[in-house]
Protein backbone atom coordinates (compact mmCIF):
# COMPACT_ATOMS: atom_id res chain seq x y z
CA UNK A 1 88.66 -16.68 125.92
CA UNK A 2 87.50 -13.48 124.45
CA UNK A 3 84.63 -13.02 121.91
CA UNK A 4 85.51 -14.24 118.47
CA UNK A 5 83.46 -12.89 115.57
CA UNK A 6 83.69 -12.47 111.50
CA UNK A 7 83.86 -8.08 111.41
CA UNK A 8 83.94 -5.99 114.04
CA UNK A 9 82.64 -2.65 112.77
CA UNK A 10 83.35 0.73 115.01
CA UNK A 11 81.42 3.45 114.77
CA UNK A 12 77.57 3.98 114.27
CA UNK A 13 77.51 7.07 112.05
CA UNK A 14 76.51 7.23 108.86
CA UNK A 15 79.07 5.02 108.28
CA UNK A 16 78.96 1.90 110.69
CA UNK A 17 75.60 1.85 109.91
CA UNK A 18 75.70 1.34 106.31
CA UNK A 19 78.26 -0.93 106.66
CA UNK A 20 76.38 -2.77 109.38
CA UNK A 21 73.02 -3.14 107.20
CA UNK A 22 75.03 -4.77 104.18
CA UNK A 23 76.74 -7.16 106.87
CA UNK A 24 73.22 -8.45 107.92
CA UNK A 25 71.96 -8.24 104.22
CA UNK A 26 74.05 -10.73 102.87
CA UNK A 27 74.38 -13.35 105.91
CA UNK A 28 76.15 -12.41 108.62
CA UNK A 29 74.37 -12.60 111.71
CA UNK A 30 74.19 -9.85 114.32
CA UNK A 31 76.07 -10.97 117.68
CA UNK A 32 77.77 -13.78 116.41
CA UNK A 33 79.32 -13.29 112.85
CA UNK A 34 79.65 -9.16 113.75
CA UNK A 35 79.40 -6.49 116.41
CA UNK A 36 79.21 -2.96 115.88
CA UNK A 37 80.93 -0.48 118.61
CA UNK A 38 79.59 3.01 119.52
CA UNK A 39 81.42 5.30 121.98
CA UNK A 40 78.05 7.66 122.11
CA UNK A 41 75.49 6.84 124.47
CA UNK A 42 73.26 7.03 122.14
CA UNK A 43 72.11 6.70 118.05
CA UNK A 44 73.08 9.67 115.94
CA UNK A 45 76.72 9.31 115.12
CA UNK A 46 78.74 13.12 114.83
CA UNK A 47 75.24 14.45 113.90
CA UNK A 48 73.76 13.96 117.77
CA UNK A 49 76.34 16.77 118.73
CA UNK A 50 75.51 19.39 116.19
CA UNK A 51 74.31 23.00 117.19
CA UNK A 52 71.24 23.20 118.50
CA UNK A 53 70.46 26.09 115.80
CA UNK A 54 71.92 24.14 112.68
CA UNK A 55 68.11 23.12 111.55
CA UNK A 56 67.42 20.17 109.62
CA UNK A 57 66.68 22.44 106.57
CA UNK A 58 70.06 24.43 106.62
CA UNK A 59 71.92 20.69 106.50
CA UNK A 60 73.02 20.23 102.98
CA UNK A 61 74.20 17.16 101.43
CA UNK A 62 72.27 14.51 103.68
CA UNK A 63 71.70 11.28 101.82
CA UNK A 64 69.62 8.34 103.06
CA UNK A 65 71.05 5.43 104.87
CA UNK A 66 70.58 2.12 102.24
CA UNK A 67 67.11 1.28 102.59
CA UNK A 68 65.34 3.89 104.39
CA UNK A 69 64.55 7.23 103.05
CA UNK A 70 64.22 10.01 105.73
CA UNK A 71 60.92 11.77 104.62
CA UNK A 72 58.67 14.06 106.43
CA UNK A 73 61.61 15.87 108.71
CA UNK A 74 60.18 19.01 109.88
CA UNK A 75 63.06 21.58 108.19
CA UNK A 76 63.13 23.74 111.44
CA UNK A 77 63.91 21.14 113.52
CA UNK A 78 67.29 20.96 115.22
CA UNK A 79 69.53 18.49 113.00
CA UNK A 80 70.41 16.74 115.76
CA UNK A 81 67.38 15.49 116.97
CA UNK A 82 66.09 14.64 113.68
CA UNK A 83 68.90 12.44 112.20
CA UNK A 84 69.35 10.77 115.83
CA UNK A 85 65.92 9.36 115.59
CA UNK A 86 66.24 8.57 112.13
CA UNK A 87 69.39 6.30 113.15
CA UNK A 88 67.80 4.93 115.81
CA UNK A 89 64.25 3.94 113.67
CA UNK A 90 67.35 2.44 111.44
CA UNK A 91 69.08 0.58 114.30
CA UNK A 92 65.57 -0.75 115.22
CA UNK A 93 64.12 -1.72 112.01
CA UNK A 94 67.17 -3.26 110.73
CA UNK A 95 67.69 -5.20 113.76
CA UNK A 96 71.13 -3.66 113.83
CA UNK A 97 72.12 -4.31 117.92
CA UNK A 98 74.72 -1.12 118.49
CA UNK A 99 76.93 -1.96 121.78
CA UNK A 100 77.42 1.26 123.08
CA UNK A 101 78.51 3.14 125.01
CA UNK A 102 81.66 1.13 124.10
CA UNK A 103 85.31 3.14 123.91
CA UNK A 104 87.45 1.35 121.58
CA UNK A 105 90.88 1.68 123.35
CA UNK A 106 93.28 -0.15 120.51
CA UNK A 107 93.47 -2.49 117.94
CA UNK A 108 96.58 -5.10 118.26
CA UNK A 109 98.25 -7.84 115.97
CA UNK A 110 96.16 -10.61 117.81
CA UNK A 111 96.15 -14.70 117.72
CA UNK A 112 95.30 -16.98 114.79
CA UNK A 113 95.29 -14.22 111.85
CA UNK A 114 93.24 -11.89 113.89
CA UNK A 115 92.92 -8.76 115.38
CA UNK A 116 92.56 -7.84 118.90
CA UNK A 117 90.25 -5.05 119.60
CA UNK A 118 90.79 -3.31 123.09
CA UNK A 119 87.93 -1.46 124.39
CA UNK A 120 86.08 -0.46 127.97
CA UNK A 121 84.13 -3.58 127.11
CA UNK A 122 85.84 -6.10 126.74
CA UNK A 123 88.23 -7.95 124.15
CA UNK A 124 87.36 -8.93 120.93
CA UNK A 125 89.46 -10.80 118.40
CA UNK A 126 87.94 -10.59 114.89
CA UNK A 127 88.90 -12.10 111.33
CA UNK A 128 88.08 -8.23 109.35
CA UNK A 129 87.41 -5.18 110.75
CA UNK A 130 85.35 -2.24 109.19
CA UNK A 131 86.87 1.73 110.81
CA UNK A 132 83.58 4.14 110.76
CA UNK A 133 84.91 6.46 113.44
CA UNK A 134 85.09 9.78 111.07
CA UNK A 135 86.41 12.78 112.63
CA UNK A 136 84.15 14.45 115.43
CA UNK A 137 86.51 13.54 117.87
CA UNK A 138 89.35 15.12 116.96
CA UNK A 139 88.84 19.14 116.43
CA UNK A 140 91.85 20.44 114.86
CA UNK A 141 93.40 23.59 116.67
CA UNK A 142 95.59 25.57 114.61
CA UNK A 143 98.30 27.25 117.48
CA UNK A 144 99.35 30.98 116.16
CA UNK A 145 102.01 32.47 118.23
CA UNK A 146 100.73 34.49 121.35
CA UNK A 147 97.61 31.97 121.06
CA UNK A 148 97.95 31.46 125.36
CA UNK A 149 98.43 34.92 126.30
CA UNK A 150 94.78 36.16 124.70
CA UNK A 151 92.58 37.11 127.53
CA UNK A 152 89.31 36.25 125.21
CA UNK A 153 87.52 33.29 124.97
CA UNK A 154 88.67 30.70 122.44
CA UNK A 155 86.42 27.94 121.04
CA UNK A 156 85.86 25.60 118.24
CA UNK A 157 83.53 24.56 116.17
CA UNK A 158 82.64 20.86 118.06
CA UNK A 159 81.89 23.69 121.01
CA UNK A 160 79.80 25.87 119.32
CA UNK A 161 76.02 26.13 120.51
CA UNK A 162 74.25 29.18 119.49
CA UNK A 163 74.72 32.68 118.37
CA UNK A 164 73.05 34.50 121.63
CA UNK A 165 75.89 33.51 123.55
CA UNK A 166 78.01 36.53 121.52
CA UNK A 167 75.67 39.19 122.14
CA UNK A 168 77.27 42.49 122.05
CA UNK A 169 80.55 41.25 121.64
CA UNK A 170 83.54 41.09 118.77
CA UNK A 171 84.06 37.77 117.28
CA UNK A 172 86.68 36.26 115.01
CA UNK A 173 85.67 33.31 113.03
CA UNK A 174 88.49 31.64 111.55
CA UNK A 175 87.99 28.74 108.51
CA UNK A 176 87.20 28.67 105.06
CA UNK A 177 84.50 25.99 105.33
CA UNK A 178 80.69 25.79 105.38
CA UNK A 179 80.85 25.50 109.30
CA UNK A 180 82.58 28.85 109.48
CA UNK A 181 79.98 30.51 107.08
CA UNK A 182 77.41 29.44 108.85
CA UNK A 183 78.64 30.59 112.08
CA UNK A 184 79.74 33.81 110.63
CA UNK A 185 75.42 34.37 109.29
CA UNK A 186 74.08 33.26 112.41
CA UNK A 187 76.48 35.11 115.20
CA UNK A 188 76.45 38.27 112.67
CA UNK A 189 72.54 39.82 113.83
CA UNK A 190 73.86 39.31 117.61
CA UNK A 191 77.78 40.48 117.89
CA UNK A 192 78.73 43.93 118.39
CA UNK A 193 81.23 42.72 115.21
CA UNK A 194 81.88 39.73 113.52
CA UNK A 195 85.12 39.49 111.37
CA UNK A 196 86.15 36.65 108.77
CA UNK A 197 89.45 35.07 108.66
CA UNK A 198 90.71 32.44 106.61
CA UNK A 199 94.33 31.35 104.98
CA UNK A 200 92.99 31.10 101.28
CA UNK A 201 90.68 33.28 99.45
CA UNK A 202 87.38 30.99 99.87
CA UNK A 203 85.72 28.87 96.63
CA UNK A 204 82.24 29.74 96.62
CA UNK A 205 80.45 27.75 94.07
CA UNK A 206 77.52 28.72 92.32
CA UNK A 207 74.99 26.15 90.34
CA UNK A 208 73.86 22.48 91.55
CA UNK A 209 76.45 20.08 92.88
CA UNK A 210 75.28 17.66 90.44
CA UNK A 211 77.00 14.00 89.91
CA UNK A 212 79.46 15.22 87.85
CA UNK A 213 81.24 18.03 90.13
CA UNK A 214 80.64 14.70 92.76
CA UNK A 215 82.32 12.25 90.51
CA UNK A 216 85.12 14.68 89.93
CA UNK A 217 85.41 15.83 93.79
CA UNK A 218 85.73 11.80 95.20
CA UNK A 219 88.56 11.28 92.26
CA UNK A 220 90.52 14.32 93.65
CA UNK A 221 90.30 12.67 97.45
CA UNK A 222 90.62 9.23 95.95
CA UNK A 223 94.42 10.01 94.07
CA UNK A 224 95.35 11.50 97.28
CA UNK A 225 94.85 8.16 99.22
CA UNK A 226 95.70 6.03 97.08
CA UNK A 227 99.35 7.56 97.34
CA UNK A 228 99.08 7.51 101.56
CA UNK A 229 98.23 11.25 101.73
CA UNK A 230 95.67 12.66 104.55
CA UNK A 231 92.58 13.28 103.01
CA UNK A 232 91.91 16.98 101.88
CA UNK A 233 89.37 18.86 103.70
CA UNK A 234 85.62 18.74 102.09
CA UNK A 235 85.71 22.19 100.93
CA UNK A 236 89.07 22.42 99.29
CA UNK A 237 87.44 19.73 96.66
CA UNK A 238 83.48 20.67 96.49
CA UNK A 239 83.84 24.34 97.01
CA UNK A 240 81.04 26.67 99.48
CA UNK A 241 77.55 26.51 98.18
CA UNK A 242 76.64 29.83 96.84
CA UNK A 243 72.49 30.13 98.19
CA UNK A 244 70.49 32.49 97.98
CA UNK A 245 71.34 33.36 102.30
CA UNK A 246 75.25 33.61 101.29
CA UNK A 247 74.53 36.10 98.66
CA UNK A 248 72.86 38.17 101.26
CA UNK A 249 75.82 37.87 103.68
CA UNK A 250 78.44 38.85 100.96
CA UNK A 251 75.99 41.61 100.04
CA UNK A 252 75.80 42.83 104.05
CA UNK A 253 79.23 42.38 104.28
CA UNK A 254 78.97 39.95 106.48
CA UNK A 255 81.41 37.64 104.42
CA UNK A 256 84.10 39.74 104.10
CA UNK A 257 87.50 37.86 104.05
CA UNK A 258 90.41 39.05 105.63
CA UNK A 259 93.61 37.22 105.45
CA UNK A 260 95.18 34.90 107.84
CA UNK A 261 96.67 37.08 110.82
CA UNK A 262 100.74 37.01 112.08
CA UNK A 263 99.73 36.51 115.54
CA UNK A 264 97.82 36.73 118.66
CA UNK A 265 98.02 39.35 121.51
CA UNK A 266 96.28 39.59 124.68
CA UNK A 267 93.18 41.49 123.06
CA UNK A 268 93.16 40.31 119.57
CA UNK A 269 95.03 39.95 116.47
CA UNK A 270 97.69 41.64 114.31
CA UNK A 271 98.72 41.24 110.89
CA UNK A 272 102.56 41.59 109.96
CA UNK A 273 102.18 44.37 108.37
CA UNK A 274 100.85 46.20 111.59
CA UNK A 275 97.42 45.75 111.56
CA UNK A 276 95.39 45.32 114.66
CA UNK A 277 92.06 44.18 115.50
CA UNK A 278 90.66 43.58 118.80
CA UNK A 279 88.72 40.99 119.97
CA UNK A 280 86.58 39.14 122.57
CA UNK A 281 85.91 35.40 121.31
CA UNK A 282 88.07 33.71 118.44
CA UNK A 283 86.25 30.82 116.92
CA UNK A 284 87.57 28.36 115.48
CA UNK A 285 85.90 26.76 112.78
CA UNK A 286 88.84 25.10 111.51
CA UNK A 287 87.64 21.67 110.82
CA UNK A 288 88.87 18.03 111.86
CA UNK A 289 91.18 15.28 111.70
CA UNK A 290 90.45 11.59 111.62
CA UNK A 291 89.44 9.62 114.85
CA UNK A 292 92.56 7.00 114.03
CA UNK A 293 94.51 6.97 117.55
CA UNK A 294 93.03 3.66 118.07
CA UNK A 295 94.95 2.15 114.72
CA UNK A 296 98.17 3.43 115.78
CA UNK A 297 99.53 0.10 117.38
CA UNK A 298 99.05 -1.58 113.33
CA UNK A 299 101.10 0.56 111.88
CA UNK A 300 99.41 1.81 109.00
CA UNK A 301 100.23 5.04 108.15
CA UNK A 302 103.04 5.60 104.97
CA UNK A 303 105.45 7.86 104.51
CA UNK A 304 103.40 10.12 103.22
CA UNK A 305 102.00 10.98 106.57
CA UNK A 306 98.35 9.28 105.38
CA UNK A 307 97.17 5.52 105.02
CA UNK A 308 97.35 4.18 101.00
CA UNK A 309 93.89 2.19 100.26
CA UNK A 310 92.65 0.51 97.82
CA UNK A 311 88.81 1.84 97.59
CA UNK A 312 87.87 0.78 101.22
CA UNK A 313 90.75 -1.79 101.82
CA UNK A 314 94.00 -0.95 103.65
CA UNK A 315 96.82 -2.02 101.12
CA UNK A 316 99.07 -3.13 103.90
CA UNK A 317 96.74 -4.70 105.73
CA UNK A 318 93.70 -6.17 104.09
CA UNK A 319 91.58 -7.39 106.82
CA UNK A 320 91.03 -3.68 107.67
CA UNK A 321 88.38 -1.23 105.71
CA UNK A 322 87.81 2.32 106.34
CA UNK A 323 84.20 3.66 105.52
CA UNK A 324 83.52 7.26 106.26
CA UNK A 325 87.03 8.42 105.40
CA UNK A 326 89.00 10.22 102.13
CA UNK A 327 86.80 9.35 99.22
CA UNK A 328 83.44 7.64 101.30
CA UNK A 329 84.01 10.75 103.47
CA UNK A 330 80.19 11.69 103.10
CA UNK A 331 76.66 10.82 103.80
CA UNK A 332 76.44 9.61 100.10
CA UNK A 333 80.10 7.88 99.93
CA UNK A 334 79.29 5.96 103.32
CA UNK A 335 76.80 4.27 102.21
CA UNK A 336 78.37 2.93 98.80
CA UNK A 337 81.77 2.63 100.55
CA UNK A 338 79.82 0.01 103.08
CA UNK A 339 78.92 -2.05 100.61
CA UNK A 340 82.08 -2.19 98.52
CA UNK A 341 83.92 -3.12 101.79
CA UNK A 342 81.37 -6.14 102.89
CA UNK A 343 81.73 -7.36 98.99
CA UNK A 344 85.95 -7.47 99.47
CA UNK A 345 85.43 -8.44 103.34
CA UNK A 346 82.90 -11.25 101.82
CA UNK A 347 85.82 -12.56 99.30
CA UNK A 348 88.61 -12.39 102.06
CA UNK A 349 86.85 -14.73 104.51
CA UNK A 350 86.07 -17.40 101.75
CA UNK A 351 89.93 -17.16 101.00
CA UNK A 352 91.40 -17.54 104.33
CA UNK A 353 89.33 -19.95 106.56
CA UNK A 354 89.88 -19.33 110.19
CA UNK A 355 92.65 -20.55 112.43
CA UNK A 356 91.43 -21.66 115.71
């Protein structure tokens, strides 16, 4: 026999946890009616893993968690450690019991209706299951041609821990996102040179990102998965905040674009129309995909190379909710998204009574 429970949630990000405190809100019990499933070792989610230099102050864009404001961070904290014990005070105070470190291997077709969730832990077999894992996992590595034979150092973004470590040397940053800016300002005082690379001319934007530019951004993301498209990347919808310490990069030159290169030799990069540049370290700040390897066995991606939902709800398969992904992709969205998918999870279960 293998545990039997209501919602198995995985994932204790932003996500998982949002999802988690509507759960227990409105009567499911912690243990018995739900688990929630953390491959960390510990509370924090992607955040845990960020740079060591990306302060609390520099993050942009953090919302609360429903019902707990995070007040009195000190701004010049690491990010990392502040939001990890601001998830954990949440995990405590909510009473919100995180099995972790837990790796969620697959999720089958199982007995009775449900679904059989494979992990390092054990076997569960659920009724509805709630997908937090976002995308931390899975760094996406563009591959240029001559990308093996450079004698450099090559890195990405979920490696990155500090500018000092480029002292004196010449660095290619390649993205268009806020990760690659912010690399770009930091490594800048402390690399012999620092060059910018990205495939499209980037979209700074200048003023507030006020509800409206949000409303509009999550109904770009929304169309695209509600046809079973992949999600488009943050940026390409909200555009790169244009503060006051980006205006003094792009004044400094320090955000000076250059286009995407040809290809990669064995000391740097060339353009097709001849252009060289030599290099030491080429980092990739090139963004992510979604953690989704564990779905694969169900089968749920279209045509369209995506998976089609229905706000939260997998249209093929409506035991199944993704929070943290396409439209909830954000601190903000997470939270909402949680509690639109316990409402439909909620109206499922009182539809389809359980099959021993």
């Amino acid at each position: 026999m293998h545990p039997e429970v209501d919602v198995v949630v995985i994932g204790a990000g932003q996500a998982g946890l949002a999802s988690a405190y509507h759960l227990r809100r409105t009567g499911f019990a912690p243990g018995s009616d739900f688990v929630v499933l953390d491959h960390a070792r510990g509370p924090g989610g992607a955040w845990q893993y960020r740079w060591p230099t990306l302060t609390f102050g520099a993050v942009h864009g953090m919302h609360a968690l429903p019902g707990m404001e995070l007040i009195g961070a000190d701004p010049t904290r690491p990010s990392s450690e502040v939001i990890a014990e601001y998830f954990a005070a949440y995990e405590r105070d909510f009473e919100l019991p995180v099995r972790r470190p837990v790796h969620v291997r697959a999720v089958h077709e199982g007995d009775g209706g449900r679904l059989r969730v494979e992990t390092s832990a054990g076997v569960w077999a659920t009724r509805a299951l709630i997908n937090g894992t976002g995308t931390w996992d899975r760094p996406f590595w563009p591959h240029p041609p001559g990308q093996e034979a450079f004698r450099g150092r090559q890195l990405h973004t979920a490696q990155y821990r500090g500018p000092e470590e480029f002292a004196g040397l010449r660095v290619i940053v390649v993205g268009g996102g806020t990760s690659a800016v912010q690399h770009l300002m930091e490594i800048a005082p402390y690399a012999a040179a620092t060059t910018w690379i990205t495939r499209r001319p980037p979209n700074f934007r200048a003023g507030p990102f006020d509800e409206n530019r949000g409303r509009a951004a999550v109904a770009l993301v929304e169309e695209r998965v509600r046809r079973g498209l992949p999600p488009l990347s943050v940026v390409s919808v909200t555009g790169l905040p244009l503060t006051d310490a980006v205006r003094r990069a792009r004044a400094a030159g320090v955000l000076d674009r250059h286009p995407m290169f040809d290809r990669i030799t064995p000391d740097g990069v060339v353009w097709r129309d001849g252009r060289r540049l030599d290099a030491d370290v080429i980092l990739w700040a090139t963004g992510f995909r979604a953690s989704l390897d564990h779905l694969a066995p169900l089968r749920l991606r279209g045509p369209g190379g995506g998976i089609r939902l229905d706000g939260t709800r997998v249209v093929t398969d409506p035991r199944i909710h993704f929070v943290g992904y396409g439209p909830s992709a954000s601190t903000i969205g997470a939270g909402r998204a949680g509690r639109a998918a316990v409402r439909d999870i909620r109206r499922l279960l009182a539809q389809t009574p359980a099959v021993a």
